[in-house]
PDB file of N, CA and C in Angstrom:
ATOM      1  N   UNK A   1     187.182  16.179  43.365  1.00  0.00           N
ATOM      2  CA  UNK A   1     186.858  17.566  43.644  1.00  0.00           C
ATOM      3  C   UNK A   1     186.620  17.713  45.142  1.00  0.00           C
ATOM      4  N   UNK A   2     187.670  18.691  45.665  1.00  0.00           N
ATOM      5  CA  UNK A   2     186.888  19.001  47.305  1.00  0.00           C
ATOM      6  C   UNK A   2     185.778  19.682  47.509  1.00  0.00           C
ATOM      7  N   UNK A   3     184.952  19.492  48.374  1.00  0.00           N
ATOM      8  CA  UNK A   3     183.844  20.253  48.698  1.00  0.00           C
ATOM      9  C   UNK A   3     183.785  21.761  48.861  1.00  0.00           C
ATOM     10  N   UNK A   4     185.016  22.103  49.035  1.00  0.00           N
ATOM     11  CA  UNK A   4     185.295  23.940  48.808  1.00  0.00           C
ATOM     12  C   UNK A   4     185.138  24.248  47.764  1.00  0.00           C
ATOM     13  N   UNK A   5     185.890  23.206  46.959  1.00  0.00           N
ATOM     14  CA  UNK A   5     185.642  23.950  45.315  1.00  0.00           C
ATOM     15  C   UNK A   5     184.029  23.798  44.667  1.00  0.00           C
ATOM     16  N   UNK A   6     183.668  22.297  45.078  1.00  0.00           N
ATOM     17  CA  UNK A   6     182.030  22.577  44.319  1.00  0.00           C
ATOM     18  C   UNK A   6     181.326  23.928  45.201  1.00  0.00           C
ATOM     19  N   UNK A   7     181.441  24.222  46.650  1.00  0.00           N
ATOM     20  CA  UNK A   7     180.787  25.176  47.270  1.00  0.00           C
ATOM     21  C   UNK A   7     181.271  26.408  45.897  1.00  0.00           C
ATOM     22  N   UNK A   8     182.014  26.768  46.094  1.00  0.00           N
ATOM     23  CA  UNK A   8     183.186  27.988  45.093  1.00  0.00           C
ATOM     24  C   UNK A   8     182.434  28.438  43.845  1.00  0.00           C
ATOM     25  N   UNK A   9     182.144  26.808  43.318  1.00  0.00           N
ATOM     26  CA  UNK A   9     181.426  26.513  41.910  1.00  0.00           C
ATOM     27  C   UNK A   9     179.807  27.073  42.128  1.00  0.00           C
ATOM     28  N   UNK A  10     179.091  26.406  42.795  1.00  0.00           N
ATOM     29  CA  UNK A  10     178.309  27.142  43.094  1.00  0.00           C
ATOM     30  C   UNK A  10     177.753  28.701  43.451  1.00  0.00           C
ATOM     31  N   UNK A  11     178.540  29.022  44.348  1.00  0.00           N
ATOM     32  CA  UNK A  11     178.321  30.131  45.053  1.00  0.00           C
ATOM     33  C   UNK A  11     178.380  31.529  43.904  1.00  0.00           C
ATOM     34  N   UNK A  12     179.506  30.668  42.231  1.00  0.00           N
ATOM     35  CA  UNK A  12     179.730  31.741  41.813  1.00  0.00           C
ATOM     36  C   UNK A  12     178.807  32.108  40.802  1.00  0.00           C
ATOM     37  N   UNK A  13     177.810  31.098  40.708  1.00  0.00           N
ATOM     38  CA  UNK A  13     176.685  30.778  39.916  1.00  0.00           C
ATOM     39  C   UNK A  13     175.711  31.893  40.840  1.00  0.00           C
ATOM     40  N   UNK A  14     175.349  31.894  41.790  1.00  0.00           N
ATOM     41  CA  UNK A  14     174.818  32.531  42.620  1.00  0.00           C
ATOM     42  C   UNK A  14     175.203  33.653  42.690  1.00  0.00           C
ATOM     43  N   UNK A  15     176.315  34.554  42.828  1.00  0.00           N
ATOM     44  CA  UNK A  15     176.908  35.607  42.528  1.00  0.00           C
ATOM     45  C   UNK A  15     176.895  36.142  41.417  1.00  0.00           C
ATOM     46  N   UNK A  16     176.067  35.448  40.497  1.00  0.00           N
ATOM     47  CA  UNK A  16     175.768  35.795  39.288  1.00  0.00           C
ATOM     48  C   UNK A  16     176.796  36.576  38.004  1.00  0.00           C
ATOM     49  N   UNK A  17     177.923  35.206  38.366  1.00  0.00           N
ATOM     50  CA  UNK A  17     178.692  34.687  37.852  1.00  0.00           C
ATOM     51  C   UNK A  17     180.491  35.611  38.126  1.00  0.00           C
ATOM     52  N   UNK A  18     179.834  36.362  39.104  1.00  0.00           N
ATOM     53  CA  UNK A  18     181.372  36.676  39.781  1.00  0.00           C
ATOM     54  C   UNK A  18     182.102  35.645  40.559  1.00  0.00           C
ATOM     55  N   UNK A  19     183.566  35.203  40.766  1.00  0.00           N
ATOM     56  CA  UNK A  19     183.881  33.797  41.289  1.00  0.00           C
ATOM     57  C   UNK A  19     184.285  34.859  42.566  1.00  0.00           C
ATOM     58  N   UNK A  20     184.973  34.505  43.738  1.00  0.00           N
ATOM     59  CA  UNK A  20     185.378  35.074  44.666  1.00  0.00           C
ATOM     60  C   UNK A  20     186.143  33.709  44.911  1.00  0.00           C
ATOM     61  N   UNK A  21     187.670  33.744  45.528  1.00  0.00           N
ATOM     62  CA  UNK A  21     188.435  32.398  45.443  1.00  0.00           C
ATOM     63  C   UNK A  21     187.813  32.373  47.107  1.00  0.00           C
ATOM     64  N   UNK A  22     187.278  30.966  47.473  1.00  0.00           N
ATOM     65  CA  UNK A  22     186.924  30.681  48.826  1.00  0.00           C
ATOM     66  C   UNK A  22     188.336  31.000  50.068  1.00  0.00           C
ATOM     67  N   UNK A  23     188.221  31.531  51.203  1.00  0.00           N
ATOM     68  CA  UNK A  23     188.992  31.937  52.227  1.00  0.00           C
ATOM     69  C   UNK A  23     188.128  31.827  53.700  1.00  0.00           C
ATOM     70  N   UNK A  24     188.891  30.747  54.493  1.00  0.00           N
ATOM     71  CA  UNK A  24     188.303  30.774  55.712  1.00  0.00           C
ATOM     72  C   UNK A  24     188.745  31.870  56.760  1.00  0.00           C
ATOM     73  N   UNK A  25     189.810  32.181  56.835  1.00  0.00           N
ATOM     74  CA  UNK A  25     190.138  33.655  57.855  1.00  0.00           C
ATOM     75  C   UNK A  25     189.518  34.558  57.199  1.00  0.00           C
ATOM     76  N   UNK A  26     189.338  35.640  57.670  1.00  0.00           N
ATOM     77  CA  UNK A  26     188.888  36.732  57.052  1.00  0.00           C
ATOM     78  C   UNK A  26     190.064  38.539  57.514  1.00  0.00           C
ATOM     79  N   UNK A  27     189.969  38.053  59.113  1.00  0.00           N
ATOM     80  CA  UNK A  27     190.797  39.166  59.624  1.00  0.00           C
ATOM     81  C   UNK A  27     191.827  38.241  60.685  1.00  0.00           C
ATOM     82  N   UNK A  28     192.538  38.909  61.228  1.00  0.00           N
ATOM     83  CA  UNK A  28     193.425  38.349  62.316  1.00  0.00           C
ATOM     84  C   UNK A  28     193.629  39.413  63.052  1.00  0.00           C
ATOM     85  N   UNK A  29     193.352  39.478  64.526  1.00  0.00           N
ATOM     86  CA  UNK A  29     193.342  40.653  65.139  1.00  0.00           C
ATOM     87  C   UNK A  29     194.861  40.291  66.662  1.00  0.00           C
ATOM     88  N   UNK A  30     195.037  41.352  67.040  1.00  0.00           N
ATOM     89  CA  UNK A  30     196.384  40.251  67.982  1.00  0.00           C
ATOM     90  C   UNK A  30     195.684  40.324  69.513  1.00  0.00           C
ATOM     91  N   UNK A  31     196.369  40.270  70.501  1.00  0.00           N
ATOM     92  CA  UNK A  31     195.690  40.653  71.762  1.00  0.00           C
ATOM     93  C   UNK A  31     194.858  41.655  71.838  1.00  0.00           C
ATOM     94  N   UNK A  32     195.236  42.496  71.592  1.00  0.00           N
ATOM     95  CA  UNK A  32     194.736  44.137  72.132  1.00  0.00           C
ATOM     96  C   UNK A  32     193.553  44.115  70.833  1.00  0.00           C
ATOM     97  N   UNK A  33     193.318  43.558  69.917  1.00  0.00           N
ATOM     98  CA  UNK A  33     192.387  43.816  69.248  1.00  0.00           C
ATOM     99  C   UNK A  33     192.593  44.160  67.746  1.00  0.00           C
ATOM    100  N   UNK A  34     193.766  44.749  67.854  1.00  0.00           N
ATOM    101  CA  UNK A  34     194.340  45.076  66.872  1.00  0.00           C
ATOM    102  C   UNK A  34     194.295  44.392  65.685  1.00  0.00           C
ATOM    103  N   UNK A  35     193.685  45.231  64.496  1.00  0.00           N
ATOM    104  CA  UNK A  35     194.230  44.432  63.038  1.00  0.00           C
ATOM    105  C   UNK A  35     195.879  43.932  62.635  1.00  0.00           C
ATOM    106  N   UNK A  36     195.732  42.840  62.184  1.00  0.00           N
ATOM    107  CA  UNK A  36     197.305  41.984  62.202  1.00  0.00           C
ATOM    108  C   UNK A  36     196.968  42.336  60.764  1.00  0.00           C
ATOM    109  N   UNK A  37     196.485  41.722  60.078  1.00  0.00           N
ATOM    110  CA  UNK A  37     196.018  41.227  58.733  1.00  0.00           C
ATOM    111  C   UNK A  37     194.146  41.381  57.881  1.00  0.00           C
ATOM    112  N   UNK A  38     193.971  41.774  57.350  1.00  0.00           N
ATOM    113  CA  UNK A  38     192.520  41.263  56.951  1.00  0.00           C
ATOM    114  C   UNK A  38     192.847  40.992  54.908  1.00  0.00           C
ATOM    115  N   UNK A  39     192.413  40.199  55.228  1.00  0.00           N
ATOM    116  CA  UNK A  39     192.266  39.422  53.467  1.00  0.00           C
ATOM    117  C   UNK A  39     190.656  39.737  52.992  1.00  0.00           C
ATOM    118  N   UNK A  40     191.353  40.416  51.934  1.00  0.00           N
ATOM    119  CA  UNK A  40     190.249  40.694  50.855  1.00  0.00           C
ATOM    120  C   UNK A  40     189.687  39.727  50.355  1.00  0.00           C
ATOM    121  N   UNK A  41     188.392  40.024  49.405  1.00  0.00           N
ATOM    122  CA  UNK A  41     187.945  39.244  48.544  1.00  0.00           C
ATOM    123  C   UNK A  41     188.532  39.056  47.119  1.00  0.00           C
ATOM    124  N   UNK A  42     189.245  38.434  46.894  1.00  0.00           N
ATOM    125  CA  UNK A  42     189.679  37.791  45.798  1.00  0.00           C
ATOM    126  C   UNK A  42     188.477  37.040  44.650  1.00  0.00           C
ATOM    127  N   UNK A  43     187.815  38.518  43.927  1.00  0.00           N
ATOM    128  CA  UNK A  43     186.931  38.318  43.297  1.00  0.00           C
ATOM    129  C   UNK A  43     187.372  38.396  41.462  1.00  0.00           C
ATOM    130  N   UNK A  44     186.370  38.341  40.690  1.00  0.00           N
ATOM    131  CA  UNK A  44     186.656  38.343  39.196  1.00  0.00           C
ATOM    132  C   UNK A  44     185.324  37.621  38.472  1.00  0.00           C
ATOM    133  N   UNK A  45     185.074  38.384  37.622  1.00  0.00           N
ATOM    134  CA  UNK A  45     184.294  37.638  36.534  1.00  0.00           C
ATOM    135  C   UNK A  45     184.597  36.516  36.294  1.00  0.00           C
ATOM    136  N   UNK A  46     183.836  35.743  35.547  1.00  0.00           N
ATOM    137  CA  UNK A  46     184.109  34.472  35.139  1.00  0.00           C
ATOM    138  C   UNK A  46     183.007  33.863  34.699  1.00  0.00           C
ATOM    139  N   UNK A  47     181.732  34.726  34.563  1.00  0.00           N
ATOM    140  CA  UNK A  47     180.959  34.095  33.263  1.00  0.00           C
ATOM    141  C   UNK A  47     179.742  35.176  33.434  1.00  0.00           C
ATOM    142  N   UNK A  48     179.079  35.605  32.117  1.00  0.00           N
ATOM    143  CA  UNK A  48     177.855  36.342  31.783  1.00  0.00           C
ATOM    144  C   UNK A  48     176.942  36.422  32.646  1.00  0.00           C
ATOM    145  N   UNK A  49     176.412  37.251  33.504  1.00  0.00           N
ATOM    146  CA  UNK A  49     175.234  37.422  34.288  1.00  0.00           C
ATOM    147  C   UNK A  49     174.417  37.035  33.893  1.00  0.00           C
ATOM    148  N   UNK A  50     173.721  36.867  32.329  1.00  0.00           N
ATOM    149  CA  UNK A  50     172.634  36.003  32.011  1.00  0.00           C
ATOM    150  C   UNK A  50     172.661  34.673  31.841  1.00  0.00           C
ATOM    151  N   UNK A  51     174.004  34.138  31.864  1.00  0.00           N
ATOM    152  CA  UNK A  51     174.518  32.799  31.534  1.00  0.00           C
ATOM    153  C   UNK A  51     174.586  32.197  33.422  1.00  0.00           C
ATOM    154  N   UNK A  52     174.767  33.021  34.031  1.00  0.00           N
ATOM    155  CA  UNK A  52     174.678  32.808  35.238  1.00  0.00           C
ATOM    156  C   UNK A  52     173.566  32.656  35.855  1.00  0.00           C
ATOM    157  N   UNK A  53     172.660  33.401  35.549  1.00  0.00           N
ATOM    158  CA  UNK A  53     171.010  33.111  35.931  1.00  0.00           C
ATOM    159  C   UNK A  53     170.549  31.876  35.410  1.00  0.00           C
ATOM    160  N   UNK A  54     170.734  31.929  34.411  1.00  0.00           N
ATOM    161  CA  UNK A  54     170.281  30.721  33.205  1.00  0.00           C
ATOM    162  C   UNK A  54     170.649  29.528  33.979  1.00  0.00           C
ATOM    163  N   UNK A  55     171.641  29.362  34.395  1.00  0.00           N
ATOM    164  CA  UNK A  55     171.937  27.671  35.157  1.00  0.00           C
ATOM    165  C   UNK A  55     171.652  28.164  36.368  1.00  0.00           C
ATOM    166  N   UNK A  56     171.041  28.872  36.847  1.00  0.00           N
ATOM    167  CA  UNK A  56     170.880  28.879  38.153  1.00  0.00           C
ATOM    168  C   UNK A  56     169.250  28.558  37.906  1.00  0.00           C
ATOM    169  N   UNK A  57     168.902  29.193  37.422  1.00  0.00           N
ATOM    170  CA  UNK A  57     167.392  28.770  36.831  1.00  0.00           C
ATOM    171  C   UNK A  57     167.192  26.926  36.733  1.00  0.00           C
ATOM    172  N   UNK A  58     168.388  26.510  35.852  1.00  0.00           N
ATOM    173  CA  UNK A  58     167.871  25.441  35.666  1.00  0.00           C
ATOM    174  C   UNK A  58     168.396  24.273  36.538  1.00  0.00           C
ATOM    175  N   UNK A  59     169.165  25.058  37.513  1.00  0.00           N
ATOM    176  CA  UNK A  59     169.435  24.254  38.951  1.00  0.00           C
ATOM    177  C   UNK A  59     168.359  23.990  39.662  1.00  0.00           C
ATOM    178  N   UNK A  60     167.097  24.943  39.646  1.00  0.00           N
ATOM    179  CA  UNK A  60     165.941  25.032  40.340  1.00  0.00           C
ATOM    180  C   UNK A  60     164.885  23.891  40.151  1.00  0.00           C
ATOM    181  N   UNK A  61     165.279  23.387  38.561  1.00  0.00           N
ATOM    182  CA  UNK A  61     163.977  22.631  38.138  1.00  0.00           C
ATOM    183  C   UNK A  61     163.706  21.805  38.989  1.00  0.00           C
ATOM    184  N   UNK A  62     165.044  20.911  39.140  1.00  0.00           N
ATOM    185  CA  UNK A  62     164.997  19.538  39.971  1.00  0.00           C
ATOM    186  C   UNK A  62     164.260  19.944  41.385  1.00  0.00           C
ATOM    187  N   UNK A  63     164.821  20.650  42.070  1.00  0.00           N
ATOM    188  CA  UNK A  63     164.441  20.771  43.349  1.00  0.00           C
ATOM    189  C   UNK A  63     162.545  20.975  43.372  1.00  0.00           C
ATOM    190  N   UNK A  64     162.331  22.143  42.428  1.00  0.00           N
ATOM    191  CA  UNK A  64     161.149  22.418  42.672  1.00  0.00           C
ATOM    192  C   UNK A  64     159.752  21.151  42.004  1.00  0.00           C
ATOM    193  N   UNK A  65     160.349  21.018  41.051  1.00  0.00           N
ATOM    194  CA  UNK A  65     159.374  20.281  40.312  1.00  0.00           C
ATOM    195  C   UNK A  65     160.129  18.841  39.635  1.00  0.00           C
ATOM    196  N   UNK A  66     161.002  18.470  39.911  1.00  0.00           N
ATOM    197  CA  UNK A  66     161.562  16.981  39.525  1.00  0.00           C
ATOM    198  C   UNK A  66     161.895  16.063  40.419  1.00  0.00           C
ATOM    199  N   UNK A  67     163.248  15.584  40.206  1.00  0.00           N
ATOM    200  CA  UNK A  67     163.473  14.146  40.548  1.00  0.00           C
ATOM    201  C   UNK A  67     164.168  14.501  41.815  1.00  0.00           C
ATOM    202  N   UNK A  68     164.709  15.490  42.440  1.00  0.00           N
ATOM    203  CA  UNK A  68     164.566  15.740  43.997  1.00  0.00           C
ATOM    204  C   UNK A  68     162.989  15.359  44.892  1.00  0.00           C
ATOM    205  N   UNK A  69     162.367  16.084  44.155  1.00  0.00           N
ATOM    206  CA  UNK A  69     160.837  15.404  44.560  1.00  0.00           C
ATOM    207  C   UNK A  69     160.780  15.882  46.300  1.00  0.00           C
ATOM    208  N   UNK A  70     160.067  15.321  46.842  1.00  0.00           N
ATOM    209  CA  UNK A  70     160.065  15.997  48.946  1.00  0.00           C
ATOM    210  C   UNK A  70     161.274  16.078  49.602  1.00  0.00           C
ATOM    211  N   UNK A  71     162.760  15.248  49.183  1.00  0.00           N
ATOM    212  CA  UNK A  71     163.762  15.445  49.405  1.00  0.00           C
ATOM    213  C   UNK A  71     164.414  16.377  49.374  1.00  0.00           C
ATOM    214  N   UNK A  72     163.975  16.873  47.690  1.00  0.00           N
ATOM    215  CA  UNK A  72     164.973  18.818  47.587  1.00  0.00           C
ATOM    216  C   UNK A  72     164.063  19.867  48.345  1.00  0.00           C
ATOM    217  N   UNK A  73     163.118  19.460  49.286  1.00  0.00           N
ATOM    218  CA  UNK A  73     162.376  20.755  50.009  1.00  0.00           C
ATOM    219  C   UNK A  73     162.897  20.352  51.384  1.00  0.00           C
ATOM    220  N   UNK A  74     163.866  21.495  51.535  1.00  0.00           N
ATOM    221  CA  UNK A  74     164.798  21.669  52.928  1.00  0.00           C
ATOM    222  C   UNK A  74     164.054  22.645  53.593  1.00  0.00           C
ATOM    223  N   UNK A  75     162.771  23.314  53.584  1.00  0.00           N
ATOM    224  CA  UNK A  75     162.621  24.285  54.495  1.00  0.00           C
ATOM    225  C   UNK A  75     162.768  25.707  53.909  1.00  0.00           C
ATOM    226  N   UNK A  76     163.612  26.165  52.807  1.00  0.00           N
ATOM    227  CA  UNK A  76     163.471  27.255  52.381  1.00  0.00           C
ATOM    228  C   UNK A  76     163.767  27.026  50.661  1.00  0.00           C
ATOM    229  N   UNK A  77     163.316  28.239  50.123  1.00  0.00           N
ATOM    230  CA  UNK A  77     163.421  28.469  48.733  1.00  0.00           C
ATOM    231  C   UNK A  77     164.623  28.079  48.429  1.00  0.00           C
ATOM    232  N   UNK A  78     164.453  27.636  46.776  1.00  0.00           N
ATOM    233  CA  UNK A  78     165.816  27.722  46.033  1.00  0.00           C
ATOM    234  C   UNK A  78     166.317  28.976  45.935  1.00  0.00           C
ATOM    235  N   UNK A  79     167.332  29.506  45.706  1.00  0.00           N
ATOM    236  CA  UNK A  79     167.513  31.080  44.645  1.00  0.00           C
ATOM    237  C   UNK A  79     166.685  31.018  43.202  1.00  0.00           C
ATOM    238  N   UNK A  80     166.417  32.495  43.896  1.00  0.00           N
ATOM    239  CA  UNK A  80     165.269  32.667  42.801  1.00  0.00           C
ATOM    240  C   UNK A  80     166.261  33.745  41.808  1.00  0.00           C
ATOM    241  N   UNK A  81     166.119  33.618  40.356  1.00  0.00           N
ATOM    242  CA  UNK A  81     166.675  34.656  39.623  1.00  0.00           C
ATOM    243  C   UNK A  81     166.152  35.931  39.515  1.00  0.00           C
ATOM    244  N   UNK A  82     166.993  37.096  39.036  1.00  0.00           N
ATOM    245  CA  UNK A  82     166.348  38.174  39.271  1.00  0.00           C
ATOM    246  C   UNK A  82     165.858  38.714  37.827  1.00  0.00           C
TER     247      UNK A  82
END
């Protein structure tokens, strides 16, 4: 698995369960400034908003209270569900 796709995998868990296909350009502008191109988000469902919280929830355990332990505390919160 490349690291785009677990990011992808993630992110769509977080998006609360909309996928968006990962894209590093976004626009392309030419000299003068000008729009050449801009690429959309290439978004879509792809799993239940509560089914999406739900593992995002239980992505949290480790970090907050398990076997990450002082390691999974980077300085800021996990995502919190809504």
């Amino acid at each position: 698995v490349y690291p785009v796709e677990m990011a992808g995998a993630f992110a769509t868990l977080a998006n609360d369960g909309v996928r968006c296909r990962p894209h590093a350009v976004t626009t392309i502008r030419g000299r003068d400034g000008e729009l050449v191109r801009r690429r959309g988000g290439n978004c879509r469902r792809v799993l239940d908003k509560d089914v999406s919280r739900q593992a995002t929830s239980l992505l949290r355990g480790p970090l907050e209270r398990g076997t990450a332990g002082a390691r999974g505390q980077i300085g800021r919160p996990a995502p919190a569900t809504a």
